[in-house]
N, C-alpha and C. Protein backbone atom coordinates (compact mmCIF):
# COMPACT_ATOMS: atom_id res chain seq x y z
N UNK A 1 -12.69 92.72 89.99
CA UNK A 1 -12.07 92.57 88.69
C UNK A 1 -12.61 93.64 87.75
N UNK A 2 -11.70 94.35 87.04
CA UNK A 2 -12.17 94.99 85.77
C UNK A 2 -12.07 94.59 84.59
N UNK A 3 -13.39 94.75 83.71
CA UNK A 3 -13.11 94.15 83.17
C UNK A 3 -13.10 95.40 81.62
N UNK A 4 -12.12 95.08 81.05
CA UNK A 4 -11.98 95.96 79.56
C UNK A 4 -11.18 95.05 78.28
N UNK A 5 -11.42 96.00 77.47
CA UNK A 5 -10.39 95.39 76.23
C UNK A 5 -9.25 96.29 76.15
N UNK A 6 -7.86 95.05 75.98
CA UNK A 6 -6.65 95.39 76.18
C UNK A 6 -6.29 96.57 74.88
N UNK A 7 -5.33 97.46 74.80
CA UNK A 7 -4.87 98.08 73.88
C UNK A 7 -4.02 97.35 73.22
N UNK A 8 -3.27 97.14 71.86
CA UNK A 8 -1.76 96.10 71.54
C UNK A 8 -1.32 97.07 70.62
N UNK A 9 -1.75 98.40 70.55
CA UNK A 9 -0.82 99.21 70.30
C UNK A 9 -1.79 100.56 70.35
N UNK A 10 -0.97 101.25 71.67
CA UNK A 10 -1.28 102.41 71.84
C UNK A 10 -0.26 103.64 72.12
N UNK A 11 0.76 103.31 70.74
CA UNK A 11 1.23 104.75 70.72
C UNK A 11 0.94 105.62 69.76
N UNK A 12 0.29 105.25 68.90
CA UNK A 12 -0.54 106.69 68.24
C UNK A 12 -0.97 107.00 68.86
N UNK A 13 -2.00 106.94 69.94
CA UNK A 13 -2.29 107.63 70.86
C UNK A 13 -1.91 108.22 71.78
N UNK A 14 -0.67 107.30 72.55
CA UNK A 14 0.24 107.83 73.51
C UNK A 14 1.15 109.45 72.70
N UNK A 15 1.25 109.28 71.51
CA UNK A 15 1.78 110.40 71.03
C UNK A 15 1.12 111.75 70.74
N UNK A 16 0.05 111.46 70.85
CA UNK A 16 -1.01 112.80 70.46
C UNK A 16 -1.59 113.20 71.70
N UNK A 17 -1.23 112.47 72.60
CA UNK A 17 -1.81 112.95 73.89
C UNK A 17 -0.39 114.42 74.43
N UNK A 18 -1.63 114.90 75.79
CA UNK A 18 -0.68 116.23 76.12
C UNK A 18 0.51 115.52 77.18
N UNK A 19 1.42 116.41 77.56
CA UNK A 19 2.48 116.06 78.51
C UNK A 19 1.48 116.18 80.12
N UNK A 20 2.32 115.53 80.58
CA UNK A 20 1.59 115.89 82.69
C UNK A 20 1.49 117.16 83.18
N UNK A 21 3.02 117.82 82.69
CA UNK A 21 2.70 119.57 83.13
C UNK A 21 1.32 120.09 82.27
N UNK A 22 1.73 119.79 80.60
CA UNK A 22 0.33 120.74 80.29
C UNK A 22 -0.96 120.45 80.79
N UNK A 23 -1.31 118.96 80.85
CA UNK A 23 -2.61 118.83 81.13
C UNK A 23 -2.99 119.32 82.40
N UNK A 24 -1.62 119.53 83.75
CA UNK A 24 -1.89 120.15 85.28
C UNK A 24 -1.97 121.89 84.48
N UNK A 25 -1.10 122.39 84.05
CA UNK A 25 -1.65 123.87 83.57
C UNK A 25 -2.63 124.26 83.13
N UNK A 26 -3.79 123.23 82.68
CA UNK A 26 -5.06 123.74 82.15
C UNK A 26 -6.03 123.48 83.35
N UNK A 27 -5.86 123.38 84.68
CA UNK A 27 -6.25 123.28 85.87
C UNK A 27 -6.97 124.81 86.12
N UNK A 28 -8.68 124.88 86.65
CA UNK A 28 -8.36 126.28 87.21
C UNK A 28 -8.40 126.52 88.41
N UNK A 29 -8.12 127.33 89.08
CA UNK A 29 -7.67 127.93 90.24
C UNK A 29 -8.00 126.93 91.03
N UNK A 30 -9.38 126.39 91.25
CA UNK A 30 -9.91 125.47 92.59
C UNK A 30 -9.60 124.00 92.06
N UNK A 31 -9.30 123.69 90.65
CA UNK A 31 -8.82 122.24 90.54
C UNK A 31 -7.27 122.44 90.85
N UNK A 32 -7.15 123.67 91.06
CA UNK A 32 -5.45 123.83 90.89
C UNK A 32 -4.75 123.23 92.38
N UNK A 33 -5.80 124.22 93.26
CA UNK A 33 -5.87 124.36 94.58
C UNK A 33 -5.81 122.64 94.94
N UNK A 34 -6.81 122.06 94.68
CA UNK A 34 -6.95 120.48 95.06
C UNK A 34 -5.66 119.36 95.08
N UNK A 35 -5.46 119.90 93.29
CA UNK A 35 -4.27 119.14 92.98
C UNK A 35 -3.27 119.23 93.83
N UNK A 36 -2.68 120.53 93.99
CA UNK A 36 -1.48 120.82 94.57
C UNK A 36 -1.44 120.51 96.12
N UNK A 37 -2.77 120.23 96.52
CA UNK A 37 -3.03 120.03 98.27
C UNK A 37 -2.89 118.77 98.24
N UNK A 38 -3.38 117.74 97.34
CA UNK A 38 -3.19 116.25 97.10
C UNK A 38 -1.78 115.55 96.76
N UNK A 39 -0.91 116.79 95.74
CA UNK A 39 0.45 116.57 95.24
C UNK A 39 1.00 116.62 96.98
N UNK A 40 1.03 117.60 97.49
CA UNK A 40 1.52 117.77 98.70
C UNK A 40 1.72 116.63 99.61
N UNK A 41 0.53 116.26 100.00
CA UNK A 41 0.09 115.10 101.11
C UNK A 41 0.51 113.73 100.91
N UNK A 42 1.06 113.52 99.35
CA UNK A 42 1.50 112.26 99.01
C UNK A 42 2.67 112.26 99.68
N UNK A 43 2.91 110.68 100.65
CA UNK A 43 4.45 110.16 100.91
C UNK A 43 4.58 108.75 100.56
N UNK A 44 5.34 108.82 99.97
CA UNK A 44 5.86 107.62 99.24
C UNK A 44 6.94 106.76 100.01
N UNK A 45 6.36 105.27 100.31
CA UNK A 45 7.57 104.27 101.41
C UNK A 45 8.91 104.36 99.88
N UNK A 46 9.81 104.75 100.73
CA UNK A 46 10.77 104.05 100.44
C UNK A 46 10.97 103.13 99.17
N UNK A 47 10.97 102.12 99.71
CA UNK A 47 10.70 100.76 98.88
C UNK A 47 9.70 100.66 97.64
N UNK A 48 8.93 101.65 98.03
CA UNK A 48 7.85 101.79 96.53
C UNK A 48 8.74 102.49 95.20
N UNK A 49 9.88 103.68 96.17
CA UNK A 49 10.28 104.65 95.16
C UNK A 49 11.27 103.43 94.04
N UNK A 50 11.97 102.29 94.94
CA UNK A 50 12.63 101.49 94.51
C UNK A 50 12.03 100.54 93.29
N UNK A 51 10.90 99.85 94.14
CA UNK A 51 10.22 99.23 93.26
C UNK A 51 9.67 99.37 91.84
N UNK A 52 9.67 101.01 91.56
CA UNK A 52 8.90 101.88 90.82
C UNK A 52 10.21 101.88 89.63
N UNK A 53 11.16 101.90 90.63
CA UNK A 53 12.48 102.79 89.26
C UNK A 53 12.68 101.47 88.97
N UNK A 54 12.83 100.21 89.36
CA UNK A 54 13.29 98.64 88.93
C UNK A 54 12.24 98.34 87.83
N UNK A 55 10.94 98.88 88.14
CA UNK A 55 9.99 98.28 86.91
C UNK A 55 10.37 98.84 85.87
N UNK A 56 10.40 100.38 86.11
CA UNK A 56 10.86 100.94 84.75
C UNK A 56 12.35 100.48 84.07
N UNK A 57 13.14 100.03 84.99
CA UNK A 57 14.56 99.80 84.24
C UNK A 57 14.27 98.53 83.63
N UNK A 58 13.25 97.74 83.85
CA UNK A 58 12.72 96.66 82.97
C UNK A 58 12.21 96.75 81.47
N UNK A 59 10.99 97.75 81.64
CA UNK A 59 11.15 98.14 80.76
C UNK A 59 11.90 99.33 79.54
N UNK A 60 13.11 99.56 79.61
CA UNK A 60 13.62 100.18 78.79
C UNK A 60 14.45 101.27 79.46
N UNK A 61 13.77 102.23 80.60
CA UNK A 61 13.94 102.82 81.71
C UNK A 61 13.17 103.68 81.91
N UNK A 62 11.98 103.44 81.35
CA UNK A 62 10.62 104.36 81.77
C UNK A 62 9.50 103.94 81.04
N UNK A 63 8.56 103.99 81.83
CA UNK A 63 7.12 103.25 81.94
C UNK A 63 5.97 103.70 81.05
N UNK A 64 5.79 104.19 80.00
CA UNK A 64 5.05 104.87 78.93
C UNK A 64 3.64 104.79 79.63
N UNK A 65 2.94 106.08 80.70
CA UNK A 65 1.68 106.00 80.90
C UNK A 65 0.38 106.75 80.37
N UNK A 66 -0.03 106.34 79.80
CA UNK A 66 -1.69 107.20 78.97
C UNK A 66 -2.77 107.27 79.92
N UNK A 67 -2.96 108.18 80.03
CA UNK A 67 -3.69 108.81 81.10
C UNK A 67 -5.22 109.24 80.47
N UNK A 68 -6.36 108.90 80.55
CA UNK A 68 -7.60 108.96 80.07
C UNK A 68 -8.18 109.80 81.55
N UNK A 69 -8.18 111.47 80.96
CA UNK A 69 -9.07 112.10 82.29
C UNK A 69 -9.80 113.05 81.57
N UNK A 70 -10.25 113.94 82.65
CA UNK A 70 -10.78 115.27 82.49
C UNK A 70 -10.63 115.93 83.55
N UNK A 71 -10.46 117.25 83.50
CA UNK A 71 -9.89 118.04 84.66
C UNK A 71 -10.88 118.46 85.63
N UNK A 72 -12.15 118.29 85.52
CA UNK A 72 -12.79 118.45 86.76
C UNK A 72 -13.43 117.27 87.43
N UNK A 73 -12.81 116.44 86.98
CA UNK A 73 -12.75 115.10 87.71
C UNK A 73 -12.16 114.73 89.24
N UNK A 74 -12.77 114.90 90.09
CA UNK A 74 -12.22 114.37 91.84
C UNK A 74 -10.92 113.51 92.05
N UNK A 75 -11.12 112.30 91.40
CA UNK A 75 -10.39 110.83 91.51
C UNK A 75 -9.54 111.20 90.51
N UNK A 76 -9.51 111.78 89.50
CA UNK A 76 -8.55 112.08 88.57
C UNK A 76 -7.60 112.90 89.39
N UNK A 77 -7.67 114.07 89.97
CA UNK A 77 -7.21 115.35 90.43
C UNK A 77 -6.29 114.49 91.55
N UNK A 78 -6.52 113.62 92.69
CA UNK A 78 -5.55 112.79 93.41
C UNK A 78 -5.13 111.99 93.17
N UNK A 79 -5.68 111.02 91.99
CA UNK A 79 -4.77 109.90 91.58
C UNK A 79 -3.54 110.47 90.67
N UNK A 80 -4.07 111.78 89.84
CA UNK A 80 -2.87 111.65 88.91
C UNK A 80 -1.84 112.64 89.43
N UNK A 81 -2.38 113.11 90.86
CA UNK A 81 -1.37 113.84 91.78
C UNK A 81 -0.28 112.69 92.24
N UNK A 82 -1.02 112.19 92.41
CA UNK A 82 0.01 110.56 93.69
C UNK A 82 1.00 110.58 92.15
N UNK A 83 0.42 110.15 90.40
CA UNK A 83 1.40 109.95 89.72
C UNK A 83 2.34 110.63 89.14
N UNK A 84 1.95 111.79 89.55
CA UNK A 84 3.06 112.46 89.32
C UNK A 84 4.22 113.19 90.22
N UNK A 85 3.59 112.75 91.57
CA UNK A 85 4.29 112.81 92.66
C UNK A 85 5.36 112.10 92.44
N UNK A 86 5.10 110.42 92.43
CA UNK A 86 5.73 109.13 92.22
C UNK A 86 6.89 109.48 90.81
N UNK A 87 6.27 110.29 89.79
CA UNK A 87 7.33 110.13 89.14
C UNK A 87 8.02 111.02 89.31
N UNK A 88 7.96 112.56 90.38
CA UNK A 88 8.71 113.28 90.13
C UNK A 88 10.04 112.41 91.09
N UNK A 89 9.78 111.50 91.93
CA UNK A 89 10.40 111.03 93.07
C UNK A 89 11.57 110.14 92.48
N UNK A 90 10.93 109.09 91.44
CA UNK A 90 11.61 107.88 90.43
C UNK A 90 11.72 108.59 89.31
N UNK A 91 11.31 108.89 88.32
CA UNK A 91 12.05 109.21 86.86
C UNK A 91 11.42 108.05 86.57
N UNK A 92 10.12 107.11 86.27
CA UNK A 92 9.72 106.00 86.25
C UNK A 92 8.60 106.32 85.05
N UNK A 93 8.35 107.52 85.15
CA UNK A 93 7.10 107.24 84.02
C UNK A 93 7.42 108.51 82.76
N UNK A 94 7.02 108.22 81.88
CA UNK A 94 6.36 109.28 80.71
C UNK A 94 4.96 109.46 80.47
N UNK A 95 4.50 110.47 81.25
CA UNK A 95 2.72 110.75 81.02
C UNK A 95 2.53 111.01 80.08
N UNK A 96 1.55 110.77 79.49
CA UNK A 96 0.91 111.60 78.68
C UNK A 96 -0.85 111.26 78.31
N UNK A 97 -1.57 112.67 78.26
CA UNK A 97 -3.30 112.74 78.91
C UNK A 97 -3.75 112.94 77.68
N UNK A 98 -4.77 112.27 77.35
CA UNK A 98 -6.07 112.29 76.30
C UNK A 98 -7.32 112.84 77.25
N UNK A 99 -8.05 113.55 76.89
CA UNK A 99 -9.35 114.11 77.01
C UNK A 99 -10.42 113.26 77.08
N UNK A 100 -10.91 112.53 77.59
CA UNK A 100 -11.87 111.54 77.54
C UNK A 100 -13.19 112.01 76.56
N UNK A 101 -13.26 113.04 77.42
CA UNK A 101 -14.68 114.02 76.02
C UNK A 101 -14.25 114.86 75.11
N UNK A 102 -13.22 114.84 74.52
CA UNK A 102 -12.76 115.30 73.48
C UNK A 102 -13.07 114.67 72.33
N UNK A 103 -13.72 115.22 71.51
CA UNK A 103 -14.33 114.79 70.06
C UNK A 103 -13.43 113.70 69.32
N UNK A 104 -12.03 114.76 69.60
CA UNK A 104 -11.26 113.55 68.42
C UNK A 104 -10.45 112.57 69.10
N UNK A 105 -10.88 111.58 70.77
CA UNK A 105 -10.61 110.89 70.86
C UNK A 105 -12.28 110.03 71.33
N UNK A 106 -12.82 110.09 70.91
CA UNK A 106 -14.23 109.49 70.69
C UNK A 106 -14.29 108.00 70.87
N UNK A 107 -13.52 107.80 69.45
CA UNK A 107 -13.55 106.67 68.53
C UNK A 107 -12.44 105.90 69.87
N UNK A 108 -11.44 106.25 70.05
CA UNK A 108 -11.14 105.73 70.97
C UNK A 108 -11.30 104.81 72.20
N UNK A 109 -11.72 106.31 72.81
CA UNK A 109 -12.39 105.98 74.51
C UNK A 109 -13.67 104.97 74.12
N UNK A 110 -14.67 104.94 73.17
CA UNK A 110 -15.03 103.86 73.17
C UNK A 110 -14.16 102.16 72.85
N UNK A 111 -13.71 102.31 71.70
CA UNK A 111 -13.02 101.14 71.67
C UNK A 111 -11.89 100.50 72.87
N UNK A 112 -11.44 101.35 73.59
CA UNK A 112 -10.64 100.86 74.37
C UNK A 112 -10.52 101.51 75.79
N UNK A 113 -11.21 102.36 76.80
CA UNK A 113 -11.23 102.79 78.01
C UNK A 113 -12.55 102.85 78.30
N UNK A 114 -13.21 101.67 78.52
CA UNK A 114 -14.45 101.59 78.56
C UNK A 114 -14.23 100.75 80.09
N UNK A 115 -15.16 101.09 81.09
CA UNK A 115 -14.16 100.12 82.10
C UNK A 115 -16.08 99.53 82.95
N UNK A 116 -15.74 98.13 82.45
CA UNK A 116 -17.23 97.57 83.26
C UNK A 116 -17.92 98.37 82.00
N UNK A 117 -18.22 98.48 80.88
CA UNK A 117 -18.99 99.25 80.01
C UNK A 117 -18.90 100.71 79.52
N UNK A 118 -18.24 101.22 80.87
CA UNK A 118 -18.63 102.43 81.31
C UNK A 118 -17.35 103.39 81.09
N UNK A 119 -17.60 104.86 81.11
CA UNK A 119 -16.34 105.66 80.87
C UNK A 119 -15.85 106.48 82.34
N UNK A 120 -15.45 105.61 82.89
CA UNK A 120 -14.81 105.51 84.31
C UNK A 120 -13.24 106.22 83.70
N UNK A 121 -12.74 107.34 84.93
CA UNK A 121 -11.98 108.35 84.89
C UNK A 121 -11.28 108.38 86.81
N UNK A 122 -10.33 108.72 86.39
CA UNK A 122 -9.10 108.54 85.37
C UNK A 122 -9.06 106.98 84.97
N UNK A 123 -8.56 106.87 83.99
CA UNK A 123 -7.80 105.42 83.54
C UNK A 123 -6.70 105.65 82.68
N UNK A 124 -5.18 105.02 84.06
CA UNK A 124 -4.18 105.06 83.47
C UNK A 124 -3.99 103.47 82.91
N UNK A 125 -3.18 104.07 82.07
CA UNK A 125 -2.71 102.74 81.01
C UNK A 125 -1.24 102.48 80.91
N UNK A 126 -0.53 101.63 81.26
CA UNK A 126 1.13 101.20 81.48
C UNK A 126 0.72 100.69 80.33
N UNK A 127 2.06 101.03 79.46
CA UNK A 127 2.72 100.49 78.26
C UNK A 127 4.12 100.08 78.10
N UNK A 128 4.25 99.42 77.81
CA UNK A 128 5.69 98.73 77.45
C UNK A 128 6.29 99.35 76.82
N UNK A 129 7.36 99.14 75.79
CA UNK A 129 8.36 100.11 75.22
C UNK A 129 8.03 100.59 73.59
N UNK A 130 6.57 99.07 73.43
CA UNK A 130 6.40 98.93 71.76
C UNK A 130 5.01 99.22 72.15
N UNK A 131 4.54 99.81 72.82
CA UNK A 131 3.03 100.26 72.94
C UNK A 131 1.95 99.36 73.47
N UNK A 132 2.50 98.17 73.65
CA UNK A 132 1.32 97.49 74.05
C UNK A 132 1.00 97.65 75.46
N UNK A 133 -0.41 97.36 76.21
CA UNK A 133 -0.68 97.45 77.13
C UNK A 133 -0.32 96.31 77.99
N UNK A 134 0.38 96.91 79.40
CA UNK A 134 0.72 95.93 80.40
C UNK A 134 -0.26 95.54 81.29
N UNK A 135 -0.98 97.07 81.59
CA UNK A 135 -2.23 96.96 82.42
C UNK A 135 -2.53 98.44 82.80
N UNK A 136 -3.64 98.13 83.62
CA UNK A 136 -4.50 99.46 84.07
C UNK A 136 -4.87 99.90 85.04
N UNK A 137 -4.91 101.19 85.72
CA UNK A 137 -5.38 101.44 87.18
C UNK A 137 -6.91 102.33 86.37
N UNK A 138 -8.37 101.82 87.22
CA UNK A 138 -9.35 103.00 86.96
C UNK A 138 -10.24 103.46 88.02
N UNK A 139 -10.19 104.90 87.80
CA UNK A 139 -11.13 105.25 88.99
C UNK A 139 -10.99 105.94 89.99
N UNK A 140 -10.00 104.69 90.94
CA UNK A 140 -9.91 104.81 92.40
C UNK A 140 -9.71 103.31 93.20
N UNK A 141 -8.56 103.62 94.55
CA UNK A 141 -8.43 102.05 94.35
C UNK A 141 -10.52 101.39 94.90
N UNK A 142 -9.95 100.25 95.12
CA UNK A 142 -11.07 99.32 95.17
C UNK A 142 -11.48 99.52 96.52
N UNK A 143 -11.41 99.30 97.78
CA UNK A 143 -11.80 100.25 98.68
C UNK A 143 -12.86 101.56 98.63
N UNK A 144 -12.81 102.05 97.95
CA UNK A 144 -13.05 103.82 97.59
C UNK A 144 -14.30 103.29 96.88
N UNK A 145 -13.79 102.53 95.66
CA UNK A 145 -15.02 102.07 94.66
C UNK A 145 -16.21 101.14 95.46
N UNK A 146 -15.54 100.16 96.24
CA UNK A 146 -16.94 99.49 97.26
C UNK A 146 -17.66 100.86 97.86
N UNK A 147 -16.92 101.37 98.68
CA UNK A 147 -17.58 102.42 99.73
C UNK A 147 -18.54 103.66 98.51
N UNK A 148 -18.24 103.79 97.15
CA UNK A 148 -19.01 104.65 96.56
C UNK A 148 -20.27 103.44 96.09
N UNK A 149 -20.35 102.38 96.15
CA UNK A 149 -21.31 101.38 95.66
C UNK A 149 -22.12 101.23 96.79
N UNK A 150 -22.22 101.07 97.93
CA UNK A 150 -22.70 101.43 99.02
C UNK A 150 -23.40 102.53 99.62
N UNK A 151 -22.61 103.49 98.83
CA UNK A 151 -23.52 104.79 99.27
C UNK A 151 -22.59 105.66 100.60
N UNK A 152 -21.27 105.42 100.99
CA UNK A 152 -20.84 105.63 101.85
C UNK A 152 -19.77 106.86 101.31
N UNK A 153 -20.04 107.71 101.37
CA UNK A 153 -19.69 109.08 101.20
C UNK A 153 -18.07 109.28 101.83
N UNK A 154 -17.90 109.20 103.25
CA UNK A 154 -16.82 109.31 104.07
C UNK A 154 -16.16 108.05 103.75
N UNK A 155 -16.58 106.85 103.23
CA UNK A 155 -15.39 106.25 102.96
C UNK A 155 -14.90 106.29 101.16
N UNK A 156 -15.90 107.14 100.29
CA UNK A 156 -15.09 107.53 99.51
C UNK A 156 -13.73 108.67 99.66
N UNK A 157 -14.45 109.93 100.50
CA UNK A 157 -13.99 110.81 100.14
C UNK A 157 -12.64 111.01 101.14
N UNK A 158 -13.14 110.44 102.12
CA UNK A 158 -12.04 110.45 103.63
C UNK A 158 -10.83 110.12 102.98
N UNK A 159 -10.29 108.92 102.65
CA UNK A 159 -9.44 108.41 102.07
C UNK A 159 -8.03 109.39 101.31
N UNK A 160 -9.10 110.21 100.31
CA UNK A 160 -8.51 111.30 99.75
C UNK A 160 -7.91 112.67 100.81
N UNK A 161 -9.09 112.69 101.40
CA UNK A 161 -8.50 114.19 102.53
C UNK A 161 -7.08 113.66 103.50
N UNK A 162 -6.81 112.69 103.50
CA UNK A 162 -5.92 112.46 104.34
C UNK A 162 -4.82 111.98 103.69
N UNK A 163 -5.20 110.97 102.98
CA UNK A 163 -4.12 110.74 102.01
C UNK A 163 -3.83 109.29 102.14
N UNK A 164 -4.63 108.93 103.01
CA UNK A 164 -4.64 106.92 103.19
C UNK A 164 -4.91 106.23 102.34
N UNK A 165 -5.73 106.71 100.59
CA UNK A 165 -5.97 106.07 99.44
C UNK A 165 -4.56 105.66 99.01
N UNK A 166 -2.65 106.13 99.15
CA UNK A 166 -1.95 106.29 98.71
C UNK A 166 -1.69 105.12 98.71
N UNK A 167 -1.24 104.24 99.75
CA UNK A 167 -0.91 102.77 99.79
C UNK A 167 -1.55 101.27 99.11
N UNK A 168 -2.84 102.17 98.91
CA UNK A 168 -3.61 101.33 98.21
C UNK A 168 -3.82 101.85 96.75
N UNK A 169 -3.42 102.65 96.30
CA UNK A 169 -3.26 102.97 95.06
C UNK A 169 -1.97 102.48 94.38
N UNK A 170 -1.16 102.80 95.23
CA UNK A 170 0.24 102.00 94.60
C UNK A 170 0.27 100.40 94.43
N UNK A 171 -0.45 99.87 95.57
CA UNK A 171 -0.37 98.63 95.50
C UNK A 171 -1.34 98.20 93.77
N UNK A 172 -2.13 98.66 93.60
CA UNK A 172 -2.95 98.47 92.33
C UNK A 172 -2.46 99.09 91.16
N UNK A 173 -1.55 99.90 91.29
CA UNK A 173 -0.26 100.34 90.22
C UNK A 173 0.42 99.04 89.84
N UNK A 174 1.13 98.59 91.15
CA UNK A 174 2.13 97.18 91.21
C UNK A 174 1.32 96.59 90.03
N UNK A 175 0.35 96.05 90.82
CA UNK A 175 -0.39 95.15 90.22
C UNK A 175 -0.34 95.17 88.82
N UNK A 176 -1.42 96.18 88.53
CA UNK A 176 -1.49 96.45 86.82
C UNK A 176 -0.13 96.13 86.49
N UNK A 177 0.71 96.49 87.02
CA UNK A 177 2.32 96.42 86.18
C UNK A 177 3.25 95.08 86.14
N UNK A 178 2.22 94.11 86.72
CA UNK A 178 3.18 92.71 87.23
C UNK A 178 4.00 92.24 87.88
């Protein structure tokens, strides 16, 4: 379980944040390299692409996501590959990235992306159509997060090189999203 405090309105923020392309353009060369090897390797069932475009036609017809990273972040660099894979596939989301160590979202990332205490990255945030929060993916799925609590290296990182974190990342997308 994670545990945080909910947002009930986060589109001032969702609005001042950057788009998905800019925040992938400020990538350099070897986060570039990663991303695009991770964008690659993602395959998406079927039925997820479905599942994905039905949530969003629920809400409104696209999924307002706030994205809390930093670009030389590991777990950031493949999770927010898989999401933007996923949306180039559905038309399901609207990204948009805040800086976690960026000065002028400070005040923020403390009050509200604090995850277990802590400033755990990436943390995406699903929003509804009026800003409130539906729910949250952080980190990495849960799998990944036992095996880094353990001390188990290859079952963090394996996951990622192959691309087997994908099924279990989506499933914890679902989730957050109801």
């Amino acid at each position: 379980m994670v545990w945080y405090k909910p947002v009930h309105n986060a589109l001032p923020i969702f609005q001042r944040g950057i788009t998905y392309e800019e925040f992938v353009a400020n990538y350099d060369e070897e986060q570039r390299r990663r991303f695009d090897e991770a964008y690659r390797q993602v395959r998406l069932d079927p039925q997820d692409a479905v599942w994905f475009k039905e949530r969003a036609r629920q809400e409104g017809g696209v999924i307002r996501t706030l994205v809390v990273n930093e670009n030389w972040c590991g777990d950031g660099i493949y999770n927010l590959a898989l999401l933007g894979r996923l949306n180039a596939e559905t038309g399901a989301f609207d990204i948009r990235v805040i800086y976690r160590d960026a000065p002028e979202n400070a005040e923020d990332v403390e009050r509200y992306f604090l995850t277990l205490g802590g400033k755990k990255l990436p943390v995406f945030v699903f929003l509804d159509r009026d800003g409130r929060e539906i729910g949250r993916f952080a980190s990495r799925p849960r799998e990944q997060e036992l095996a880094q609590i353990r001390g188990d290296r290859e079952g963090l990182v394996g996951p990622y090189r192959d691309g087997s974190y994908v099924p279990a990342a989506l499933a914890e997308f679902k989730a957050a999203l109801g």
